[in-house]
C-alpha atoms as a PDB file:
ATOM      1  CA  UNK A   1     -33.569 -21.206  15.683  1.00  0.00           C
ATOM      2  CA  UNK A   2     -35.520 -18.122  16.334  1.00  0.00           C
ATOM      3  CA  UNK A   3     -33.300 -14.934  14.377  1.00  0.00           C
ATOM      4  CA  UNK A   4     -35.530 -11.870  13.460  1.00  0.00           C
ATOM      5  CA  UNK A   5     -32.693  -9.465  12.214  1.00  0.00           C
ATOM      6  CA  UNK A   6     -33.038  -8.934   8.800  1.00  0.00           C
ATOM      7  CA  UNK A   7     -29.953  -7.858   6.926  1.00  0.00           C
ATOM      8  CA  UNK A   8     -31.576  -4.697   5.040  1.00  0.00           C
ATOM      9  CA  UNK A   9     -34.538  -2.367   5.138  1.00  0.00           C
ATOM     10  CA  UNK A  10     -35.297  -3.860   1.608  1.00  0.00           C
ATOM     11  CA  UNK A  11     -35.290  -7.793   2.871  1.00  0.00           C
ATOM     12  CA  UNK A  12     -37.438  -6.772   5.619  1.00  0.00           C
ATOM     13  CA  UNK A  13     -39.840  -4.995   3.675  1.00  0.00           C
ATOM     14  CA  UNK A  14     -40.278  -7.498   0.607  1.00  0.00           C
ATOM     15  CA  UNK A  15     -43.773  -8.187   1.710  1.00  0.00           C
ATOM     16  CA  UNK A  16     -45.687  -5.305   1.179  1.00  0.00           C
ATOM     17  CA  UNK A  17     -48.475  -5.342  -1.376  1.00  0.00           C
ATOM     18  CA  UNK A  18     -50.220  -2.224  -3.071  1.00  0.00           C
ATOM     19  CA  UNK A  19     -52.680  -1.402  -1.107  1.00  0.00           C
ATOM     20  CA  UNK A  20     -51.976  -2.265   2.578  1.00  0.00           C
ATOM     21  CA  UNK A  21     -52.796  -0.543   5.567  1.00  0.00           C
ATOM     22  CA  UNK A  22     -49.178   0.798   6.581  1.00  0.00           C
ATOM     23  CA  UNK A  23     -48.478   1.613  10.290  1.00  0.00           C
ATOM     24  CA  UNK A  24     -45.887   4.056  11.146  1.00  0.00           C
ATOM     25  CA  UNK A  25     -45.006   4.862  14.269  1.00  0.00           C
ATOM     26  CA  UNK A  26     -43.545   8.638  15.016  1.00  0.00           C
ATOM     27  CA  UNK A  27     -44.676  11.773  17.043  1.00  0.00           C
ATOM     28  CA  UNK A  28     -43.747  15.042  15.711  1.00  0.00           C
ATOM     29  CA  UNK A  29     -40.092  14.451  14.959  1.00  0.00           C
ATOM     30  CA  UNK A  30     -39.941  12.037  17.602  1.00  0.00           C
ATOM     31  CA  UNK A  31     -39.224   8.225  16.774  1.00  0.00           C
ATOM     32  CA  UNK A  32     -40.002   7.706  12.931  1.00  0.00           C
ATOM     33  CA  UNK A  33     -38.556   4.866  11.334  1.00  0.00           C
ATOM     34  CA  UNK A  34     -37.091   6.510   8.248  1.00  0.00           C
ATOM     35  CA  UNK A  35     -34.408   4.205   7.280  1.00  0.00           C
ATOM     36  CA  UNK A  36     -37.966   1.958   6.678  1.00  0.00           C
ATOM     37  CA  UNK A  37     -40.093   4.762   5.376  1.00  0.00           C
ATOM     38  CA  UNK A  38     -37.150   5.443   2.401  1.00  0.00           C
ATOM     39  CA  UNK A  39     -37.155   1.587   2.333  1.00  0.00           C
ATOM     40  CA  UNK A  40     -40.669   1.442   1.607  1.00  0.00           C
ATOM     41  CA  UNK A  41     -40.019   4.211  -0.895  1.00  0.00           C
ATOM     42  CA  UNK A  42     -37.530   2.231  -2.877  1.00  0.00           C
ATOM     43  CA  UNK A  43     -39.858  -0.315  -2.807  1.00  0.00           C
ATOM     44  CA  UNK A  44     -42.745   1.141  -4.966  1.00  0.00           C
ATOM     45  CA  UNK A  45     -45.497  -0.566  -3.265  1.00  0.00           C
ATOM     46  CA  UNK A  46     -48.905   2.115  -3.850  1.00  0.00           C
ATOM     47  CA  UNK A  47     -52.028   2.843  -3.161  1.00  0.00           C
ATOM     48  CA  UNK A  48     -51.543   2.526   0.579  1.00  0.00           C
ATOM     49  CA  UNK A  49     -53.166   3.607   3.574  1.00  0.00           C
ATOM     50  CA  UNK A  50     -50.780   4.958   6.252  1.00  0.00           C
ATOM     51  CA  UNK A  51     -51.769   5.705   9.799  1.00  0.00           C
ATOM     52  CA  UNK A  52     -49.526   8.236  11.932  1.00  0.00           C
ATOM     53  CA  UNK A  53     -49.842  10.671  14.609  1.00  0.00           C
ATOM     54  CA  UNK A  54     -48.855  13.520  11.729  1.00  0.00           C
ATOM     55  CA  UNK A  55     -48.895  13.916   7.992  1.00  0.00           C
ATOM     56  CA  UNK A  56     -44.950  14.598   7.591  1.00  0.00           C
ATOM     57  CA  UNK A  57     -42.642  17.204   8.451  1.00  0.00           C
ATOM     58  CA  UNK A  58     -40.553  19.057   5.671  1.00  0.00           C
ATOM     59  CA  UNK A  59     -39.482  16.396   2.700  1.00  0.00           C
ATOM     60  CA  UNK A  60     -38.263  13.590   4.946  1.00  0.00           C
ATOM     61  CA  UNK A  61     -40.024  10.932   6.223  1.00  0.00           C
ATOM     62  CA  UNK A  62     -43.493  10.260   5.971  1.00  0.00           C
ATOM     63  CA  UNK A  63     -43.664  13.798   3.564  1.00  0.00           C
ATOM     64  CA  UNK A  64     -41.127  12.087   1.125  1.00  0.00           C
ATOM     65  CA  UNK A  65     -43.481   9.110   0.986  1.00  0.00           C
ATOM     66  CA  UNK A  66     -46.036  11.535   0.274  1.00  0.00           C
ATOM     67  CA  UNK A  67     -44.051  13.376  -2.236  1.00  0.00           C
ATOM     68  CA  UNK A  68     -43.356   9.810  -4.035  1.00  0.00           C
ATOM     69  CA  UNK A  69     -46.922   9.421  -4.936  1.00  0.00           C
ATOM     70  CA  UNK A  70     -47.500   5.886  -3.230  1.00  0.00           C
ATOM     71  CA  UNK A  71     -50.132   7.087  -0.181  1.00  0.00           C
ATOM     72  CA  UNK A  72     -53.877   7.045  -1.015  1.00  0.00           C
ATOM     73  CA  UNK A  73     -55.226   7.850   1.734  1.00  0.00           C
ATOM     74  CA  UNK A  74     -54.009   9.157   5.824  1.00  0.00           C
ATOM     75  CA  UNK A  75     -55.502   8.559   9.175  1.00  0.00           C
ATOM     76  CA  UNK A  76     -54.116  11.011  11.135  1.00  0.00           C
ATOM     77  CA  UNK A  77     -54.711  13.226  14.076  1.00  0.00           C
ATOM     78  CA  UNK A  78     -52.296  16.508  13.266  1.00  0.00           C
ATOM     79  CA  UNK A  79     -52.115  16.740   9.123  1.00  0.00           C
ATOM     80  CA  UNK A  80     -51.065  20.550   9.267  1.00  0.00           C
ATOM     81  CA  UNK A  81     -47.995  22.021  11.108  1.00  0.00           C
ATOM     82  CA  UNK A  82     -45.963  24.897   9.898  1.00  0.00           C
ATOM     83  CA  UNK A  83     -43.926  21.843   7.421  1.00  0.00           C
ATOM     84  CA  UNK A  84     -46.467  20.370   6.134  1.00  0.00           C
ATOM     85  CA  UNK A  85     -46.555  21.621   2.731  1.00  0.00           C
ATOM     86  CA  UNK A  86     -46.375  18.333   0.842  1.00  0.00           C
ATOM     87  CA  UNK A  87     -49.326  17.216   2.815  1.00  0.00           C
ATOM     88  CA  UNK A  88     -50.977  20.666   2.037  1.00  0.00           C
ATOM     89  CA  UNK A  89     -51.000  20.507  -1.696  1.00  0.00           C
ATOM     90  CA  UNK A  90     -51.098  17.085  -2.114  1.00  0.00           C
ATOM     91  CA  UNK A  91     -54.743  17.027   0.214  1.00  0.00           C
ATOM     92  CA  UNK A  92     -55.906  20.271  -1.398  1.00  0.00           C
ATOM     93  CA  UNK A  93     -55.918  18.943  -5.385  1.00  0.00           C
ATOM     94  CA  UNK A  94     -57.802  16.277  -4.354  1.00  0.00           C
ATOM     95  CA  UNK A  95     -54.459  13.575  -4.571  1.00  0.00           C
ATOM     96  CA  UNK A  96     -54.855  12.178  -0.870  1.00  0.00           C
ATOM     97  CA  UNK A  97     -57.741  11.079   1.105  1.00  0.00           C
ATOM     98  CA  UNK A  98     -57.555  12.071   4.948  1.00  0.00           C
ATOM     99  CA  UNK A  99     -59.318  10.597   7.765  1.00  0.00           C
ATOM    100  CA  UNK A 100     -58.925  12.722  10.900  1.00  0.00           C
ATOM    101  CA  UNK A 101     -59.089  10.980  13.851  1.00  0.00           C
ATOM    102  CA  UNK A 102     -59.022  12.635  17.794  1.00  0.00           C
ATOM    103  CA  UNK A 103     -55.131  11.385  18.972  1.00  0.00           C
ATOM    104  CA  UNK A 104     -56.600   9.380  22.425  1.00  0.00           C
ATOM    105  CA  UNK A 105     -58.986   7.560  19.589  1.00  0.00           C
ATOM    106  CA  UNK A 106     -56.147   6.645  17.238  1.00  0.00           C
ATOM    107  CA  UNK A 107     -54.121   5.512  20.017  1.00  0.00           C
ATOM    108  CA  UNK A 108     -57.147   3.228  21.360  1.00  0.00           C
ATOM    109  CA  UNK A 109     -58.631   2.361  18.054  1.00  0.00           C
ATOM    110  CA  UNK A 110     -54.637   1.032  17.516  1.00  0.00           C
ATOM    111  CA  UNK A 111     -54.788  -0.647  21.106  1.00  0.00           C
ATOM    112  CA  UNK A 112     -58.337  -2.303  20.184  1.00  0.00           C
ATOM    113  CA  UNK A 113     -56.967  -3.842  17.055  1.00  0.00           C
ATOM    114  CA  UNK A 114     -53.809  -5.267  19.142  1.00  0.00           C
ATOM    115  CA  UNK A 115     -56.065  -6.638  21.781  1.00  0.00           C
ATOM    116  CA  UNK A 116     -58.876  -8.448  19.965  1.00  0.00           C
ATOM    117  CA  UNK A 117     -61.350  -5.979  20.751  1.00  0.00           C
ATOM    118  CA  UNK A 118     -64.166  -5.938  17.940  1.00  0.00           C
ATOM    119  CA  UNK A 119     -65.012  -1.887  18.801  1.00  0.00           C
ATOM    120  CA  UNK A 120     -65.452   0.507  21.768  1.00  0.00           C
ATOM    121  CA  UNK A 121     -67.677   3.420  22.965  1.00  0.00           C
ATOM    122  CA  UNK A 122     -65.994   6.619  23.387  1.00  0.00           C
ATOM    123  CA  UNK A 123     -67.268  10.286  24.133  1.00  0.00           C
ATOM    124  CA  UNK A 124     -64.377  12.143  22.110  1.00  0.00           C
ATOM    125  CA  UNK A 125     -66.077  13.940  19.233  1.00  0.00           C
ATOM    126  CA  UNK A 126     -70.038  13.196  19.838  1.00  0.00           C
ATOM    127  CA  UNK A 127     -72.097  15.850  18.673  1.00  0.00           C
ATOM    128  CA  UNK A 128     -68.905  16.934  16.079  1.00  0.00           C
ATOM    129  CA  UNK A 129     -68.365  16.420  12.710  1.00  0.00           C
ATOM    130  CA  UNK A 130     -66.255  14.011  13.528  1.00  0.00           C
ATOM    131  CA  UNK A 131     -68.651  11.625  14.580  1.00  0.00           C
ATOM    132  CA  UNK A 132     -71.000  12.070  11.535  1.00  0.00           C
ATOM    133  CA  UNK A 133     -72.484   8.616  10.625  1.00  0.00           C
ATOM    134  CA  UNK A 134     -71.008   7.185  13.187  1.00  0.00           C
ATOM    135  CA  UNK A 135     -73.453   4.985  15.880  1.00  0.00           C
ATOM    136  CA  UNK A 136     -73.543   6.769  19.284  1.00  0.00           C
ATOM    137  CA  UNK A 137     -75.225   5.174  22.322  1.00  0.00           C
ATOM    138  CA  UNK A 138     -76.326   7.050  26.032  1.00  0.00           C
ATOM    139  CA  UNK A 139     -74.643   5.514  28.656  1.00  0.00           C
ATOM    140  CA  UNK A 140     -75.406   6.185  32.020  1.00  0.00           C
ATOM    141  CA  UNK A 141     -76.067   9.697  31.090  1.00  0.00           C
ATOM    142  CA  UNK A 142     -73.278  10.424  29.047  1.00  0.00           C
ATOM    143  CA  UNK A 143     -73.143  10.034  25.146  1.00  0.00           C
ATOM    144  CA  UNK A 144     -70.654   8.158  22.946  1.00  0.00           C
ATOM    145  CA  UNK A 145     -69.520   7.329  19.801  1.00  0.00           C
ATOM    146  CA  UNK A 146     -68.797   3.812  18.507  1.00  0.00           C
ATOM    147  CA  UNK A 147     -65.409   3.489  17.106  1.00  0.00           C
ATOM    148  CA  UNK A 148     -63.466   0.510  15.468  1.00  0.00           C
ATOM    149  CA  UNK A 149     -59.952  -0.811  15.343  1.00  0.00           C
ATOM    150  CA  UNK A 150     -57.567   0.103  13.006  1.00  0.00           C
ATOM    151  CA  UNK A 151     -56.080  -2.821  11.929  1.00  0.00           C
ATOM    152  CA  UNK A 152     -52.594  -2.938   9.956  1.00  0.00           C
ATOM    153  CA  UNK A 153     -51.140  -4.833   7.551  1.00  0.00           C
ATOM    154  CA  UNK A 154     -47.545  -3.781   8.267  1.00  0.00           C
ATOM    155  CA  UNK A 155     -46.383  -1.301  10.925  1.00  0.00           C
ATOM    156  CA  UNK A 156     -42.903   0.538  10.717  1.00  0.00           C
ATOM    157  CA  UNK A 157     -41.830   1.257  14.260  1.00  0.00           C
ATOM    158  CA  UNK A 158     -38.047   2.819  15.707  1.00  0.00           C
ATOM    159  CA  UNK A 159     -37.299   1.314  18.816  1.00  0.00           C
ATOM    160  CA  UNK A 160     -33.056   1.381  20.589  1.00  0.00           C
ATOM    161  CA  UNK A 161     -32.421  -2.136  21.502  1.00  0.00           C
ATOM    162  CA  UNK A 162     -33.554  -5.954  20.105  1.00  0.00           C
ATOM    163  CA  UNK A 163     -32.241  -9.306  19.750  1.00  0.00           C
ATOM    164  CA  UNK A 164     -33.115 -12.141  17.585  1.00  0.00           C
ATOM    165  CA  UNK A 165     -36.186 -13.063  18.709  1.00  0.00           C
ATOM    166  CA  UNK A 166     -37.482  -9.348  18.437  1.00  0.00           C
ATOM    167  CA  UNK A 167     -37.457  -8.142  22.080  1.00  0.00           C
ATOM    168  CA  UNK A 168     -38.155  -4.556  22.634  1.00  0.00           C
ATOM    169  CA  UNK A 169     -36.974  -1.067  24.461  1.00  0.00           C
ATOM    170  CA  UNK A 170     -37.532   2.094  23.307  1.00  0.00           C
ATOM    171  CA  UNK A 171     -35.316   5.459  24.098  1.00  0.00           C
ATOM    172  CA  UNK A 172     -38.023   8.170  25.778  1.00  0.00           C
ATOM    173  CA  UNK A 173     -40.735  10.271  23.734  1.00  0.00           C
ATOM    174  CA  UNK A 174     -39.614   7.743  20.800  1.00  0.00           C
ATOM    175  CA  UNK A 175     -41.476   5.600  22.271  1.00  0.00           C
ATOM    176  CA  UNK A 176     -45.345   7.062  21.325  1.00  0.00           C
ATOM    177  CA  UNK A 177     -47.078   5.015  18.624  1.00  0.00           C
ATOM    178  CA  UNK A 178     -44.288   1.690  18.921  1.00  0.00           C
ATOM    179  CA  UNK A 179     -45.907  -0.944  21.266  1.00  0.00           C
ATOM    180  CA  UNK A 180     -49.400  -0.472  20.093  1.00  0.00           C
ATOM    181  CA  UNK A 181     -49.257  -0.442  16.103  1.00  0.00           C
ATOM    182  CA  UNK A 182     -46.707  -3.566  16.918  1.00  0.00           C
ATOM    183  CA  UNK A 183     -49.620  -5.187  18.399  1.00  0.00           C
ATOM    184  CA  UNK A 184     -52.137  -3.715  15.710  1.00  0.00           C
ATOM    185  CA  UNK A 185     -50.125  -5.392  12.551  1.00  0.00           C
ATOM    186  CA  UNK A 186     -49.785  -8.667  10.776  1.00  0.00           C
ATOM    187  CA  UNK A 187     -46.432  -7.648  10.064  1.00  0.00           C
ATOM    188  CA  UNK A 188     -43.998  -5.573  12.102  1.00  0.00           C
ATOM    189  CA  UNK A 189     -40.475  -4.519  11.148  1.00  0.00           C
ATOM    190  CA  UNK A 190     -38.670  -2.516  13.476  1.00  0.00           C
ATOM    191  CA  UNK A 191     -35.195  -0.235  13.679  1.00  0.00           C
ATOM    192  CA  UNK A 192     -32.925  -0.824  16.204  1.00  0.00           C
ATOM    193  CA  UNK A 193     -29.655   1.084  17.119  1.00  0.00           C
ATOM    194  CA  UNK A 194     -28.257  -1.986  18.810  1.00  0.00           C
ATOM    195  CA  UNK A 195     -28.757  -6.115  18.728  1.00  0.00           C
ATOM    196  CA  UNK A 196     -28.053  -7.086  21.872  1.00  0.00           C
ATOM    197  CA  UNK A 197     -27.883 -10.896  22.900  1.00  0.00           C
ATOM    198  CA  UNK A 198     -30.859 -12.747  24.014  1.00  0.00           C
ATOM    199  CA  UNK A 199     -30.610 -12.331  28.465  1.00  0.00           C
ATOM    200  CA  UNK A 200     -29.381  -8.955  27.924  1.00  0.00           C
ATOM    201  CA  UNK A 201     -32.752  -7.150  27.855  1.00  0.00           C
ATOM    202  CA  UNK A 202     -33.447  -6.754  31.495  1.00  0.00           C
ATOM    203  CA  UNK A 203     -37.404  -8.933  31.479  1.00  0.00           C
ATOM    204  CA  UNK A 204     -38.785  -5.885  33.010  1.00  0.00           C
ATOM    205  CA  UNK A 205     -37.114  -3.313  30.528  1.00  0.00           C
ATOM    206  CA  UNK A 206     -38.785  -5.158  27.669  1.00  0.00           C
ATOM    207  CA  UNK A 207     -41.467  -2.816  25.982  1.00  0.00           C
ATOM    208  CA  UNK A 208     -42.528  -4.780  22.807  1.00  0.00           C
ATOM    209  CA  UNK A 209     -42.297  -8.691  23.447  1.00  0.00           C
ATOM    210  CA  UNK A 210     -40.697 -10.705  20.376  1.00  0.00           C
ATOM    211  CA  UNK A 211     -44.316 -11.926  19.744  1.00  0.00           C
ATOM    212  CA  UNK A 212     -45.523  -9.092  17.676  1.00  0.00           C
ATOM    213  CA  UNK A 213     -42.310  -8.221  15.606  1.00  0.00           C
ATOM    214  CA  UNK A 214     -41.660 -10.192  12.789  1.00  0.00           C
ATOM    215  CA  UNK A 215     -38.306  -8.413  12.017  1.00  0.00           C
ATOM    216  CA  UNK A 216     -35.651  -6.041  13.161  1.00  0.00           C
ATOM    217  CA  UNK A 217     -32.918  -3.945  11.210  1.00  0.00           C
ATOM    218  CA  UNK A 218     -30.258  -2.441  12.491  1.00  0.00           C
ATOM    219  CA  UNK A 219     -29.331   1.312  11.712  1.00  0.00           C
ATOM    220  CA  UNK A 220     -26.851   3.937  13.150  1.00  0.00           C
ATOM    221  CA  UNK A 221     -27.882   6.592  15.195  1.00  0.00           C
ATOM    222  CA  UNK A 222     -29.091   9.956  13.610  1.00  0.00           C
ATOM    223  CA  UNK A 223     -29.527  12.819  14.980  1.00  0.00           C
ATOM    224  CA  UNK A 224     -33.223  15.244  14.377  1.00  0.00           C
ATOM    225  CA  UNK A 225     -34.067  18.322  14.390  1.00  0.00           C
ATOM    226  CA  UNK A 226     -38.066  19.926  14.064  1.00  0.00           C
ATOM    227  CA  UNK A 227     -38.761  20.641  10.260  1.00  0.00           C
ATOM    228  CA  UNK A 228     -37.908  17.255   8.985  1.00  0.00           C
ATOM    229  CA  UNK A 229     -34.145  17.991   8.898  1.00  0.00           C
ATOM    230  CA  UNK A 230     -31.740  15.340   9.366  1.00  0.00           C
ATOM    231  CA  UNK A 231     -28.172  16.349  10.973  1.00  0.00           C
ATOM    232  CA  UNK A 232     -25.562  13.573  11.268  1.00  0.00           C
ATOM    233  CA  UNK A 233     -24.754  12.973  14.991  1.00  0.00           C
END
């Protein structure tokens, strides 16, 4: 029989090695797994490689990863906001690589790596630092730059409803990142606020098919606010 849920953050998280490429979904405030984040935390794996939309917010989250000492290096599109001081000093003493990245390229290069695609010509960033070293190629008049997947070996998504085999919905903006870094990694664990049955998920309401998560946790609903601060609902 088919049964995904995981009893704890830890259980579900017992794979990852120093050194992997660690997905985690998240925009802004919106939709970051932290339950798995502090999971990952208490889990000392280091030297990883984590790929978000941001670079933290305050000292929770992805920042409190940071703080811990266990990320090498970030791919990122938005490192600095107003509460991104742990990102800030960590980057600036020469502690953390970063690998900016245009936010429509992360999201395809994600999407590539999901759908067997082996790279893709884009025009974001040609003729910008950003595309220093990087092939580029005319086509039909217009130039681009070759990009490549970003592959993961785990990806740390939030989504609001799952069942045993790993079905998917998500709850609005926390959507963002989910579905594709699901797709994009070897290994994904996701948090759900409810385990619902298997026929309960309306078909067309799934998101995330079953096929790309290897395991879901349960964890109660928490309310967040913008600067990383976590309120009890």
């Amino acid at each position: 029989m088919i049964n995904k849920i995981a009893d704890s953050a830890a259980q579900a998280l017992s794979g990852v090695k120093d050194g992997d490429t660690v997905l985690i979904g998240g925009f802004g405030t919106a939709g970051i797994p932290n339950e798995l984040i502090d999971g990952l935390i208490e889990h000392g794996a280091r030297e990883l490689t984590v790929v978000n939309n941001n670079a933290g917010n305050g000292e929770q989250g992805l920042a409190a990863l940071l703080k811990a000492g266990r990320v090498r290096k970030i791919i990122c599109s938005f490192p600095r906001q107003v509460d991104s001081h742990v990102f800030d000093g960590l980057y600036r003493s020469g502690q953390l690589e970063l690998e900016l990245v245009p936010q429509g390229n992360l999201a395809e290069r994600l999407r590539a790596a999901g759908a067997g695609i082996g790279a893709f010509f884009c025009p974001t960033a040609y003729g910008t630092e950003l595309a220093a070293g990087k092939e580029t190629r005319e086509i039909d008049g217009k130039h681009y730059v070759l990009e490549y997947p970003i592959h993961g070996d785990v990806a740390l998504i939030k989504a609001e409803q799952g069942d045993r085999w790993g079905n998917l919905t998500f709850r609005m903006s926390a959507r963002n990142f989910g579905p594709v870094m699901a797709m994009a990694a070897r290994h994904t664990v996701a948090t759900v606020h409810d385990i619902v049955e298997l026929g309960q998920l309306e078909p067309e309401s799934i998101v995330t098919p079953g096929i790309f998560v290897s395991q879901i946790v349960r964890v109660d609903r928490v309310a967040t606010q913008a600067g990383g601060i976590k309120q009890a609902a």
